[in-house]
Protein backbone atom coordinates (compact mmCIF):
# COMPACT_ATOMS: atom_id res chain seq x y z
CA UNK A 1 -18.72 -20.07 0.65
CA UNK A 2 -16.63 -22.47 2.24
CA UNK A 3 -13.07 -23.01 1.25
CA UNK A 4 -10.80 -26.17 0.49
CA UNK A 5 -7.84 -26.85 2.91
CA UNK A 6 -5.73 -26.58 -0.33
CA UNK A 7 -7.19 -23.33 -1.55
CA UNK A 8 -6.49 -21.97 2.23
CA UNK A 9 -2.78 -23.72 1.96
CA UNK A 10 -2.39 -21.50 -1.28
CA UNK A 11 -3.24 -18.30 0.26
CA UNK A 12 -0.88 -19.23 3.47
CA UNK A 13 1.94 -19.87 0.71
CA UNK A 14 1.18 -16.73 -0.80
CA UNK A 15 1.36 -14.27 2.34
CA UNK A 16 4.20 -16.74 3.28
CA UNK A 17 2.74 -17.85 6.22
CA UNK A 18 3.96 -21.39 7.95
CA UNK A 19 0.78 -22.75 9.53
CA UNK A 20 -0.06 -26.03 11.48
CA UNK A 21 -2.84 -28.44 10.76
CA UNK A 22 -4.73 -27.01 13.47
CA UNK A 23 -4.27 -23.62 12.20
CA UNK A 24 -4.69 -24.32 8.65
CA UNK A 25 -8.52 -25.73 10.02
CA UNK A 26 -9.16 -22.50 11.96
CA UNK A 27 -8.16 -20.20 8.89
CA UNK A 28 -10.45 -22.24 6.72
CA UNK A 29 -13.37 -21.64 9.07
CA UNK A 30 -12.91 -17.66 9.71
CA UNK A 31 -11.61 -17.32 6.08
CA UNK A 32 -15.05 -18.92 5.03
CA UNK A 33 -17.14 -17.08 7.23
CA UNK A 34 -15.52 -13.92 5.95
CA UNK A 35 -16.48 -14.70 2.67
CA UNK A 36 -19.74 -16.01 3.60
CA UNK A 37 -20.47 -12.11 5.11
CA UNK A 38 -19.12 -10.46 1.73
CA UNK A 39 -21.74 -12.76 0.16
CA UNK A 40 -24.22 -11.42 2.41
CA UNK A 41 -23.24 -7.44 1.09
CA UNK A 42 -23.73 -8.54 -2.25
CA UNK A 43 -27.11 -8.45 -1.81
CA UNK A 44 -27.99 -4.98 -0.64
CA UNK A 45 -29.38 -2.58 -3.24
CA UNK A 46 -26.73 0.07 -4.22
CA UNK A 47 -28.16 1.19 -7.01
CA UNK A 48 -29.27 4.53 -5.48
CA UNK A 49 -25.87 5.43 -4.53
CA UNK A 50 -23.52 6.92 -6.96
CA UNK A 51 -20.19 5.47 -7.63
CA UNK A 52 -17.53 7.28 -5.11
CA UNK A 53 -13.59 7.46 -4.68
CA UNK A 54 -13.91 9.16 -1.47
CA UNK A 55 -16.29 9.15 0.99
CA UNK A 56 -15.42 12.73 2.92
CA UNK A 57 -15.47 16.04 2.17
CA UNK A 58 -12.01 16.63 2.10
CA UNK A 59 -10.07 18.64 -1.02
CA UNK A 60 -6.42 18.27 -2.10
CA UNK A 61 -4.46 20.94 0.01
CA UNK A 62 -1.25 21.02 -1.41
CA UNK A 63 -0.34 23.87 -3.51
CA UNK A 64 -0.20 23.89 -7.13
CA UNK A 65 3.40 23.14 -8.91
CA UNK A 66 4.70 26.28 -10.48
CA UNK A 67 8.41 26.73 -11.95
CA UNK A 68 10.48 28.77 -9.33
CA UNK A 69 14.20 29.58 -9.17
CA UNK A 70 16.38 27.14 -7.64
CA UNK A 71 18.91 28.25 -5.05
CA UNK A 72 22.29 28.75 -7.22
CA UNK A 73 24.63 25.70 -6.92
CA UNK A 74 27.52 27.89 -4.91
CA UNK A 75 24.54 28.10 -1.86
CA UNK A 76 23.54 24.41 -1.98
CA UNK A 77 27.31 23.62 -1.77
CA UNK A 78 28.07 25.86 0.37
CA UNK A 79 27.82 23.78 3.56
CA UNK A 80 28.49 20.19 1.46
CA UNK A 81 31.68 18.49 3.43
CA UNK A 82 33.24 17.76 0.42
CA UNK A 83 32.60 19.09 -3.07
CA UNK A 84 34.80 18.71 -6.71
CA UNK A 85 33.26 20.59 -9.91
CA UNK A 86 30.17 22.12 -8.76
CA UNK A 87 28.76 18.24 -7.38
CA UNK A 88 28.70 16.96 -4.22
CA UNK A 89 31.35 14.22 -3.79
CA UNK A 90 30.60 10.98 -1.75
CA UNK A 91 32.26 7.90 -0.89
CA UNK A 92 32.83 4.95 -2.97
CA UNK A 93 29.79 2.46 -2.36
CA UNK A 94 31.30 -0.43 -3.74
């Protein structure tokens, strides 16, 4: 599949990508053979092979969420630099 100078100036305006002449020509080529080797994938026989997400073994290893107690408010501020009504208090970011 070969591709247009103007269709490889889109995707260069797109990744906002400043590109020579010279360049824009060698994109077009390697961008085409790219495409050309996708092509060539589309024709292997993947009908055997069931539909996947993820290739490996691996499980999820985090834990499940469960409700737990919080730490009471006077122990989170206990160490806060400057506190006013239970909150932490922060300077002005205007």
């Amino acid at each position: 599949m070969a591709l247009t100078i103007a269709e490889v100036e889109h995707v260069a305006h797109l990744a906002r990508l400043r590109l020579s002449a010279d360049e824009l020509e060698k994109l077009q080529h390697e961008l085409s053979h790219i495409l050309d080797y996708i092509d060539m994938l589309k024709e292997v026989d993947v009908s055997s092979v069931a539909p996947t997400a993820q290739v490996t073994d691996l499980a999820n290893v985090m834990r499940d969420d469960e409700v737990r107690p919080s730490l009471p408010r006077e122990a989170v501020l206990a160490n806060a630099p400057d506190q006013r009504d239970g909150m932490f208090r922060v300077k002005d970011i205007f």
